[in-house]
N, C-alpha and C. Protein backbone atom coordinates (compact mmCIF):
# COMPACT_ATOMS: atom_id res chain seq x y z
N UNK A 1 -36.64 -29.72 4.54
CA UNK A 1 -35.58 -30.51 3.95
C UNK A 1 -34.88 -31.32 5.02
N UNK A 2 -35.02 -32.95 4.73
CA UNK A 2 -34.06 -33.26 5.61
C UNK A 2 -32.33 -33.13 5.60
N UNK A 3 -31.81 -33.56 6.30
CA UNK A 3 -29.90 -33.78 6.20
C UNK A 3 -29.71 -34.68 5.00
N UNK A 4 -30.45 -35.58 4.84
CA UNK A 4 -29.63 -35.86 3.41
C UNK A 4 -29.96 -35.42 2.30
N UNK A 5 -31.50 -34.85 1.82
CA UNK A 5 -31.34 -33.86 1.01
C UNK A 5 -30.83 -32.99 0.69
N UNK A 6 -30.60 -31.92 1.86
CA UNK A 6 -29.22 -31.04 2.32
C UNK A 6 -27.81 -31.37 1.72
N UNK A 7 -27.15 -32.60 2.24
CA UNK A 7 -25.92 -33.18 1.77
C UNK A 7 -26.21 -33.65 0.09
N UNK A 8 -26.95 -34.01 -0.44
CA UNK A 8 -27.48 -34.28 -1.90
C UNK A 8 -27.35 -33.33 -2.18
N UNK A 9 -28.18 -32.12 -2.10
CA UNK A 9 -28.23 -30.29 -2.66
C UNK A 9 -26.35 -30.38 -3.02
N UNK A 10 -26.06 -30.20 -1.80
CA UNK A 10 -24.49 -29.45 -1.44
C UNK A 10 -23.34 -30.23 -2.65
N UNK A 11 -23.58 -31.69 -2.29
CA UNK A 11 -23.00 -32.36 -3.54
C UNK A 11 -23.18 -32.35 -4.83
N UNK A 12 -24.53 -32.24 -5.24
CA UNK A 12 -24.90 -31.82 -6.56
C UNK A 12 -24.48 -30.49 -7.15
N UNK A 13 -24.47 -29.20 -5.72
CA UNK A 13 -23.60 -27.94 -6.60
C UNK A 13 -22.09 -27.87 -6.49
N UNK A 14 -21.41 -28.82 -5.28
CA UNK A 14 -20.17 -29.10 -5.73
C UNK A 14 -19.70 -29.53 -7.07
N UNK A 15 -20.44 -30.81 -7.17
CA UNK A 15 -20.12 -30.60 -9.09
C UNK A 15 -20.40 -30.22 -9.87
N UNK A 16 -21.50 -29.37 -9.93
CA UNK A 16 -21.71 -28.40 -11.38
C UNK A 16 -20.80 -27.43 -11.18
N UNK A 17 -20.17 -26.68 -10.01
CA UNK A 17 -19.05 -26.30 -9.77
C UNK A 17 -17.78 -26.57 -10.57
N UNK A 18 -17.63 -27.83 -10.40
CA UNK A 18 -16.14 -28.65 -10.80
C UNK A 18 -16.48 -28.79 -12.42
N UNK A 19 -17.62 -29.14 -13.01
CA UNK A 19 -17.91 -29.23 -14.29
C UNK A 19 -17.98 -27.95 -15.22
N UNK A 20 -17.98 -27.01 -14.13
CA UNK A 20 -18.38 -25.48 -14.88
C UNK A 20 -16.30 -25.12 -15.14
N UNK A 21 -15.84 -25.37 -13.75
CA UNK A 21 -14.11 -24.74 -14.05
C UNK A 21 -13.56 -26.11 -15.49
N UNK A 22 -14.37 -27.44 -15.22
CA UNK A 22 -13.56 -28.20 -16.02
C UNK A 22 -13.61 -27.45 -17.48
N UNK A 23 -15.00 -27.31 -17.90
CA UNK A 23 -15.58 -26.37 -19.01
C UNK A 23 -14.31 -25.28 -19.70
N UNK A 24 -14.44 -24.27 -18.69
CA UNK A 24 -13.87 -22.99 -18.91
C UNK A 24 -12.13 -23.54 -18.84
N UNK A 25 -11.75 -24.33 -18.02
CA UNK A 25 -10.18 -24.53 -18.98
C UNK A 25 -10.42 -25.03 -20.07
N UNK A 26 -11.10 -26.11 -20.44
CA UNK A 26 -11.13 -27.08 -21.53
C UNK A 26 -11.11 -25.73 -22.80
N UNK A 27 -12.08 -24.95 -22.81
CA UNK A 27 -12.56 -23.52 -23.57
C UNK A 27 -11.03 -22.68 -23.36
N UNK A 28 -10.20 -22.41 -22.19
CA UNK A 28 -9.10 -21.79 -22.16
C UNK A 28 -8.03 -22.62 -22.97
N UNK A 29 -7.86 -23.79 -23.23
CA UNK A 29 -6.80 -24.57 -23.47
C UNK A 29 -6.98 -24.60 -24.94
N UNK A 30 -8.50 -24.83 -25.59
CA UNK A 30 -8.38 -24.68 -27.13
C UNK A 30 -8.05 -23.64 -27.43
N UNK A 31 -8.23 -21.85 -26.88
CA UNK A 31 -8.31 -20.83 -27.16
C UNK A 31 -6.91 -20.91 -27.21
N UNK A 32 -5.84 -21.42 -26.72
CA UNK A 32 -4.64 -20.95 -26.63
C UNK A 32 -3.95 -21.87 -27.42
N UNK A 33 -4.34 -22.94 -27.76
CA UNK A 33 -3.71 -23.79 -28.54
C UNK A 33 -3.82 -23.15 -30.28
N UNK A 34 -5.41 -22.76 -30.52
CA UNK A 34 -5.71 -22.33 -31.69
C UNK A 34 -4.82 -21.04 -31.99
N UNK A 35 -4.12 -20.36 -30.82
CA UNK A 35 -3.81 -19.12 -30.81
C UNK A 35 -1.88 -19.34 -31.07
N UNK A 36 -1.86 -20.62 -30.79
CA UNK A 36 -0.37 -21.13 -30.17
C UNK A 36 0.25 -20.30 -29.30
N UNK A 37 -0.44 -19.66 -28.00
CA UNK A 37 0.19 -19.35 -27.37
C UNK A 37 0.17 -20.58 -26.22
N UNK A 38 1.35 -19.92 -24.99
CA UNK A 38 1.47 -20.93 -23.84
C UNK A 38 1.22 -20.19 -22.29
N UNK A 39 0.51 -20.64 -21.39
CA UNK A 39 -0.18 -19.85 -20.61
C UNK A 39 2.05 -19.61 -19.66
N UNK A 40 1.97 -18.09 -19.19
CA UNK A 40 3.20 -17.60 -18.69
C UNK A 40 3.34 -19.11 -17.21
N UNK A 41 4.37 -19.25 -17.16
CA UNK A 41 4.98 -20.14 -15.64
C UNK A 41 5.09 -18.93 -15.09
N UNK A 42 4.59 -19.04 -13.99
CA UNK A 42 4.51 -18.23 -12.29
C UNK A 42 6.19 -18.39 -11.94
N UNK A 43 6.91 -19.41 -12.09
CA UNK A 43 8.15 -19.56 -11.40
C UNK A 43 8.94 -20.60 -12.22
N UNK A 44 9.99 -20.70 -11.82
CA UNK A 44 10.92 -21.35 -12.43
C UNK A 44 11.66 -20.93 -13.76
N UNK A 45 11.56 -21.24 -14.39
CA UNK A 45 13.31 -20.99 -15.79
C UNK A 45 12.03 -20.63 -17.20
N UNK A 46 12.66 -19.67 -17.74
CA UNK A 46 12.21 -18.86 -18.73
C UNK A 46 12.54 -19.43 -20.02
N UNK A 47 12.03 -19.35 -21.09
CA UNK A 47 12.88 -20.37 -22.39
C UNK A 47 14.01 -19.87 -22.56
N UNK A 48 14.93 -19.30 -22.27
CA UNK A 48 16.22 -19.23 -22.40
C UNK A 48 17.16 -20.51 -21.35
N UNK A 49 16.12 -20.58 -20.34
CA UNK A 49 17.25 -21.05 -19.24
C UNK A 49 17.31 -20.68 -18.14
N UNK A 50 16.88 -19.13 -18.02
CA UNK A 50 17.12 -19.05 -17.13
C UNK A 50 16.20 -18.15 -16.14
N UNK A 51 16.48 -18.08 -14.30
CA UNK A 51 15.70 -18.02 -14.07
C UNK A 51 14.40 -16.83 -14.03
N UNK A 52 13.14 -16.93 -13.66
CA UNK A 52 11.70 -16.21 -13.95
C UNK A 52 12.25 -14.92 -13.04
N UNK A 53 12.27 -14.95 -12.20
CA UNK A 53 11.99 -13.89 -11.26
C UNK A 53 13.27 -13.19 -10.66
N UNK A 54 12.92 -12.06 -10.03
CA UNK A 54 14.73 -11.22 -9.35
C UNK A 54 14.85 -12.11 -8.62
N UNK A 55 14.42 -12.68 -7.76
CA UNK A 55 14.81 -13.52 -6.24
C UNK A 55 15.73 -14.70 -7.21
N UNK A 56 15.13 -15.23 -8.22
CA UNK A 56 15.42 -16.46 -8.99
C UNK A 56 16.90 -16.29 -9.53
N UNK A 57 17.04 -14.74 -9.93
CA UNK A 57 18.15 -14.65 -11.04
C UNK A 57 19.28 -13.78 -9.97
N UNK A 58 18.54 -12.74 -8.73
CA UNK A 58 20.00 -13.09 -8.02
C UNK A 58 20.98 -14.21 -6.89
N UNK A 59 19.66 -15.36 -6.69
CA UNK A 59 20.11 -16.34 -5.76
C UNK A 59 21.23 -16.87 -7.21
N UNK A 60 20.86 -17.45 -8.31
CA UNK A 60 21.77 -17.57 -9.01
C UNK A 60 22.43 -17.22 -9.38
N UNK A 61 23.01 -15.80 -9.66
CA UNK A 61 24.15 -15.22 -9.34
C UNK A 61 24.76 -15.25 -8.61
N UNK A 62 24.57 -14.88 -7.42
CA UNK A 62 24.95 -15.69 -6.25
C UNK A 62 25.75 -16.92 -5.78
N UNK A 63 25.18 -17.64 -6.33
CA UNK A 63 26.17 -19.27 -6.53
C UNK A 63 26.73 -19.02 -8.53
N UNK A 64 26.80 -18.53 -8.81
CA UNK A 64 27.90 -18.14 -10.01
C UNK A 64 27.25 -19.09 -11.11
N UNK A 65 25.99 -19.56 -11.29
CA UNK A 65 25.20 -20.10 -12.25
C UNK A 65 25.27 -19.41 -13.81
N UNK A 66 25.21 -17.81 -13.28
CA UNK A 66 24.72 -17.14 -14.17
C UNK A 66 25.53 -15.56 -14.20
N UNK A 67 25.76 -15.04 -15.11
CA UNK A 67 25.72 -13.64 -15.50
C UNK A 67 24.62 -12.93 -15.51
N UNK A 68 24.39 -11.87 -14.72
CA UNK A 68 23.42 -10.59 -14.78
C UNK A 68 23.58 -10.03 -16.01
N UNK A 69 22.56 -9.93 -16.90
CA UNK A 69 22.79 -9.22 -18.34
C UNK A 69 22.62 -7.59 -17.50
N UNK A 70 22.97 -6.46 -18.01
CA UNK A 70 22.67 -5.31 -18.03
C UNK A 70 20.94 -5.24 -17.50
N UNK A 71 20.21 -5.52 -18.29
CA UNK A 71 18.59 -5.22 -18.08
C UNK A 71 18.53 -6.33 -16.88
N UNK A 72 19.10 -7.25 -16.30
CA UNK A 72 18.84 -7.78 -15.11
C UNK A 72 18.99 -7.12 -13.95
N UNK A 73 20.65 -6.48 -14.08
CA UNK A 73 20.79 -5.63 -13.04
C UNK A 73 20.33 -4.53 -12.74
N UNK A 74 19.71 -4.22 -14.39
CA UNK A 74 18.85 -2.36 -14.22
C UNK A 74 17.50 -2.89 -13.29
N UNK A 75 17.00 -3.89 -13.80
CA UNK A 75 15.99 -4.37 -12.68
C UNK A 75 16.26 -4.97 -11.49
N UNK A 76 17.10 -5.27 -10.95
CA UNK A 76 17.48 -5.34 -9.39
C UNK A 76 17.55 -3.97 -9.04
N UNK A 77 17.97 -3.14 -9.65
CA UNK A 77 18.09 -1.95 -8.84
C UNK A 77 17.30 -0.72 -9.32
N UNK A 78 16.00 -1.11 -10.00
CA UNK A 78 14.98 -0.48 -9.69
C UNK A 78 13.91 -1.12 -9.06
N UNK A 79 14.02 -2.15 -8.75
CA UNK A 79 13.13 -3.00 -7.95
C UNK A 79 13.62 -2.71 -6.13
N UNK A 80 14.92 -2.77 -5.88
CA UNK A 80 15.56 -2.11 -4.56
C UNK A 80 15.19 -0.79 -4.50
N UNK A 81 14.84 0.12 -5.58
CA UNK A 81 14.57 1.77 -4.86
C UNK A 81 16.77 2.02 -5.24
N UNK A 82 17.13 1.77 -5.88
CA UNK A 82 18.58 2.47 -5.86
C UNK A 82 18.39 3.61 -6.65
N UNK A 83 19.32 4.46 -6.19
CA UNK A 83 19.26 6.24 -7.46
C UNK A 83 20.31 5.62 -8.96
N UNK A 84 19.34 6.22 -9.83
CA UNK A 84 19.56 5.84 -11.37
C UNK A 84 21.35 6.00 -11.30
N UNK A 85 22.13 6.81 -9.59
CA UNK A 85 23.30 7.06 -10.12
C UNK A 85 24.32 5.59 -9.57
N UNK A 86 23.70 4.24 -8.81
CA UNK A 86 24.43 3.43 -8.78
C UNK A 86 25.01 2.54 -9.41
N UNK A 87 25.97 2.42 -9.63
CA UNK A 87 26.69 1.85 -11.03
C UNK A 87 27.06 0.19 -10.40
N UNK A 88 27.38 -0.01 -9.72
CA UNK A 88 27.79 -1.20 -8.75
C UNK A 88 26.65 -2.48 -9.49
N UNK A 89 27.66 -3.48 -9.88
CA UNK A 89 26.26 -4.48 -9.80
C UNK A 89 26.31 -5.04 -8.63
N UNK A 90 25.20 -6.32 -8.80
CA UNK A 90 24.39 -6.71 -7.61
C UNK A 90 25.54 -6.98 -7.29
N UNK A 91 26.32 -8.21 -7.64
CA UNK A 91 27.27 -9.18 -7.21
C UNK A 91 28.53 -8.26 -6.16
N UNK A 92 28.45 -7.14 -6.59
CA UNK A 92 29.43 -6.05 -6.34
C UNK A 92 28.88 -5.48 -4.70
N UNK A 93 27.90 -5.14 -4.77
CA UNK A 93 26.69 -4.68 -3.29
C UNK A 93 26.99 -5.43 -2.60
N UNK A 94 26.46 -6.97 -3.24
CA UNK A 94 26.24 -8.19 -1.74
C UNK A 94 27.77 -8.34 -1.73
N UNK A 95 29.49 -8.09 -2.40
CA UNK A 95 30.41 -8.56 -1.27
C UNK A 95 30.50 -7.08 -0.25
N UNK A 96 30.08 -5.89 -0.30
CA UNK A 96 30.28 -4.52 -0.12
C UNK A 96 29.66 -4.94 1.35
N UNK A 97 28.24 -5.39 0.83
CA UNK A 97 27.60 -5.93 2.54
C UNK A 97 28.09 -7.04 3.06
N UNK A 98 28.47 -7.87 2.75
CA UNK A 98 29.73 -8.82 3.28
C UNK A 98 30.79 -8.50 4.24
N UNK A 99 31.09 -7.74 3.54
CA UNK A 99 32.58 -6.84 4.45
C UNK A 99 31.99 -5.79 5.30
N UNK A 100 31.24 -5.38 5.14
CA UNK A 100 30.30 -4.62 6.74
C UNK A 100 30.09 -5.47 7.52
N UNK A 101 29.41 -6.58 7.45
CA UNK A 101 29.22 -7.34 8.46
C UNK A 101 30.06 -8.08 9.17
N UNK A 102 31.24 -8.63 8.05
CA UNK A 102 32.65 -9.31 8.56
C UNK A 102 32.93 -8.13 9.75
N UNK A 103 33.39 -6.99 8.98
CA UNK A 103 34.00 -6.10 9.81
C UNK A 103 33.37 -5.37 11.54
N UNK A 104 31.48 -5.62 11.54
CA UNK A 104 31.17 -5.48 12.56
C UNK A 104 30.90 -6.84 13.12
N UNK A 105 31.20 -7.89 12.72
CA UNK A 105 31.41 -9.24 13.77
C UNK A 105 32.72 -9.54 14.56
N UNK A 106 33.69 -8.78 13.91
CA UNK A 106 35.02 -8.61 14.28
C UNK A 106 35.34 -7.94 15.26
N UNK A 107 34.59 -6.94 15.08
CA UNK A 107 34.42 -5.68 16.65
C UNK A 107 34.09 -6.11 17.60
N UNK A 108 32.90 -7.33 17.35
CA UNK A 108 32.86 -7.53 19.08
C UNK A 108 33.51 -8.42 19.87
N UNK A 109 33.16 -8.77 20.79
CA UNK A 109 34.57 -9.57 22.09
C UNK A 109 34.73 -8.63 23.23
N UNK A 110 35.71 -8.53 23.53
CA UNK A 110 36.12 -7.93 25.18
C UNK A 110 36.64 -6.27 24.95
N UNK A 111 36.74 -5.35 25.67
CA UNK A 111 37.58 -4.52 25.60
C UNK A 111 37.91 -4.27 27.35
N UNK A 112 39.13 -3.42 27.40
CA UNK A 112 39.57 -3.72 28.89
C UNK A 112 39.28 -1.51 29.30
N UNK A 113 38.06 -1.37 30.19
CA UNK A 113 38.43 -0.32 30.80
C UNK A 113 38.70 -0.20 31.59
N UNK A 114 38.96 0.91 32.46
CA UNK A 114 39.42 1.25 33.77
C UNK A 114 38.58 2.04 34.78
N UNK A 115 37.85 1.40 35.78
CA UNK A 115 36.91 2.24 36.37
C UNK A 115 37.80 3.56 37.43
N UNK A 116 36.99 4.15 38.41
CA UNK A 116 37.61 5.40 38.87
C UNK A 116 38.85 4.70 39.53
N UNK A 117 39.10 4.44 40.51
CA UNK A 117 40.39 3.57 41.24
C UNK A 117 41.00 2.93 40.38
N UNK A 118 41.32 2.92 38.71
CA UNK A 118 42.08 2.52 38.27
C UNK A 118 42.21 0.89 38.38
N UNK A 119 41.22 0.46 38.67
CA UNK A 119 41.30 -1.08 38.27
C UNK A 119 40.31 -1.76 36.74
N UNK A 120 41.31 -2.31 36.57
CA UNK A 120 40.93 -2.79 34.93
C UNK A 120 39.92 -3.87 34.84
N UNK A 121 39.00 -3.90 34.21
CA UNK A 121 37.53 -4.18 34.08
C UNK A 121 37.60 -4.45 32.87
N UNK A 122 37.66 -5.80 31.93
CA UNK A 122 37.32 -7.01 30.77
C UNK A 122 35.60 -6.31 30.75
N UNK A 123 35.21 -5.84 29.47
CA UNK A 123 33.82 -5.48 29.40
C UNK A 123 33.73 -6.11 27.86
N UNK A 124 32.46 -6.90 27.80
CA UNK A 124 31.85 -7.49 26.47
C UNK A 124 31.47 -6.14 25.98
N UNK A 125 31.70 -6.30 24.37
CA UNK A 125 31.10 -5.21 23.77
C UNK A 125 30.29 -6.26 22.35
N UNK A 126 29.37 -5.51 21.95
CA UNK A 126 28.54 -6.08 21.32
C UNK A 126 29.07 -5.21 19.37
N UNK A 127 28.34 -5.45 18.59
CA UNK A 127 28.25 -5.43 17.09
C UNK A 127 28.87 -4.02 17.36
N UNK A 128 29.83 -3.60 16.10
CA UNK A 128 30.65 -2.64 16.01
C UNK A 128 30.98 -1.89 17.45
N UNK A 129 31.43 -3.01 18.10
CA UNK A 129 32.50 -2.24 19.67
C UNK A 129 31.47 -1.25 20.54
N UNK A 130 30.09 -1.02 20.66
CA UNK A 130 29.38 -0.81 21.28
C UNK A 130 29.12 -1.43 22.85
N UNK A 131 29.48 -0.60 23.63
CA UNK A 131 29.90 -0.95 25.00
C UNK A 131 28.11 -1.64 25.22
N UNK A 132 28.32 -3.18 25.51
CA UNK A 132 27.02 -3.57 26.21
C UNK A 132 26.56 -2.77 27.39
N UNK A 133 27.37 -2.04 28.70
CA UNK A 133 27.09 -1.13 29.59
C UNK A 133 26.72 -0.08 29.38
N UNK A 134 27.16 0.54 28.37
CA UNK A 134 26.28 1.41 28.19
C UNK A 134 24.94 1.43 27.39
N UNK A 135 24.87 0.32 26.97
CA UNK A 135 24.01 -0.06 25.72
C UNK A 135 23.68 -1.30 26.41
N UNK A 136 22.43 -1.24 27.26
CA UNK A 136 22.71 -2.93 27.75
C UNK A 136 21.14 -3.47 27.33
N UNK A 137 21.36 -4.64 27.40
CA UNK A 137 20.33 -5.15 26.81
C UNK A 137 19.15 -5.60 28.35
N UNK A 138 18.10 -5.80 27.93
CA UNK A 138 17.23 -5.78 29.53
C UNK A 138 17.22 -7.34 28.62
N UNK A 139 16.87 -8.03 29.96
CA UNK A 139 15.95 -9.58 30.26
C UNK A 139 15.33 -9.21 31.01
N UNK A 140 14.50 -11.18 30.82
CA UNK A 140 13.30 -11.15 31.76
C UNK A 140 13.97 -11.21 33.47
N UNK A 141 13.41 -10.29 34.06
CA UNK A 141 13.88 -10.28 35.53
C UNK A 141 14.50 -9.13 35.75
N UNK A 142 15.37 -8.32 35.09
CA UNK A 142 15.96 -7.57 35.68
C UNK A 142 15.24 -6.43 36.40
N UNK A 143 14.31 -5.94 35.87
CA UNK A 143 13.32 -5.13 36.60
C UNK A 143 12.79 -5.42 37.50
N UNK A 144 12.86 -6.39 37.73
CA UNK A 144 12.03 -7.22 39.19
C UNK A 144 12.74 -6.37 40.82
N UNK A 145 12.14 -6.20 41.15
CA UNK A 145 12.35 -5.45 42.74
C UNK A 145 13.03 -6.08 43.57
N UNK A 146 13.88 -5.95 44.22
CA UNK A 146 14.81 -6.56 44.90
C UNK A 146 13.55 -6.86 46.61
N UNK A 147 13.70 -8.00 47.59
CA UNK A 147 12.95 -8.29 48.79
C UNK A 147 12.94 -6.47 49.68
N UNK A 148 13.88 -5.69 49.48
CA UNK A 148 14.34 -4.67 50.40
C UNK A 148 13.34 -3.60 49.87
N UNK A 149 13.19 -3.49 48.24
CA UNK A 149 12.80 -2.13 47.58
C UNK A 149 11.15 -2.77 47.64
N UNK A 150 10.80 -4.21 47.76
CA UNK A 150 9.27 -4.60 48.00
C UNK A 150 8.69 -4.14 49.15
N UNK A 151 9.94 -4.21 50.35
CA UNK A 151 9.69 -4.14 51.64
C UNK A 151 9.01 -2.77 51.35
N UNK A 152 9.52 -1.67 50.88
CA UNK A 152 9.94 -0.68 51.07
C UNK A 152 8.41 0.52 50.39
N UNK A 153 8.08 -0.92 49.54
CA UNK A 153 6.95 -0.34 48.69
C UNK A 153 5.19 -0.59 49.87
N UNK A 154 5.52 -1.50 50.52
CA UNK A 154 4.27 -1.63 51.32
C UNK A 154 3.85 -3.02 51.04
């Protein structure tokens, strides 16, 4: 076989391909028309209005679009893993985690200790007042060997 027989072959089963899926919707689309049903939307707004999916219906809650019916919120919070005993709706959770986070962004900034000689030392503390010194974070370099401790290694 030469290359363009090859490329002929390949094109010719590309479209019996494309003619076989055109087929089988054309066959899906009467089946559902004769049936009057309508194939489900993957995403977007439900015939009521509103939106398909949890992500859909609590971002809109969220911006105050919408009310969580009861069976919305029972499904946010069996979709989260919550115990059948949380009563809180969503809207109620996300300001609950709001104010945790306000409250540990607030913590951090400076605090002033006092090393042994009694001189006062401004120390950054990080998310909920967690002393960066004692809790310190590594970068690139700090492990690096000082010229003295290289010397020292050979």
């Amino acid at each position: 076989m030469g290359q363009d027989e090859e490329e002929a072959r390949r094109e010719w089963e590309r479209e019996r391909k494309r003619a076989y899926r055109e087929r089988k919707r054309a066959e899906i689309n009467a089946e559902q028309e004769k049936l009057n049903v309508q194939a489900p939307r993957q995403r977007g707004l439900d015939s009521d209005g509103r939106p398909a999916t949890l992500r859909g219906l609590m971002s809109a809650a969220r911006e105050g679009t919408i009310v969580l019916t009861d069976r919305e919120e029972e499904q946010i919070r069996n979709h989260f893993g919550y115990a059948t005993s949380e009563k809180r709706t969503y809207l109620e959770r996300e300001q609950a985690a709001r104010r945790v986070v306000e409250v540990t962004v607030d913590a951090s900034g400076t605090v002033t200790r006092y090393t042994l000689d009694g001189t006062p030392v401004e120390e950054p503390v990080g998310p909920a007042g967690l002393s960066l010194v004692a809790f310190p974070v590594q970068e690139e370099g700090d492990l690096t060997p000082t010229p003295e401790q290289r010397a020292k290694l050979g």
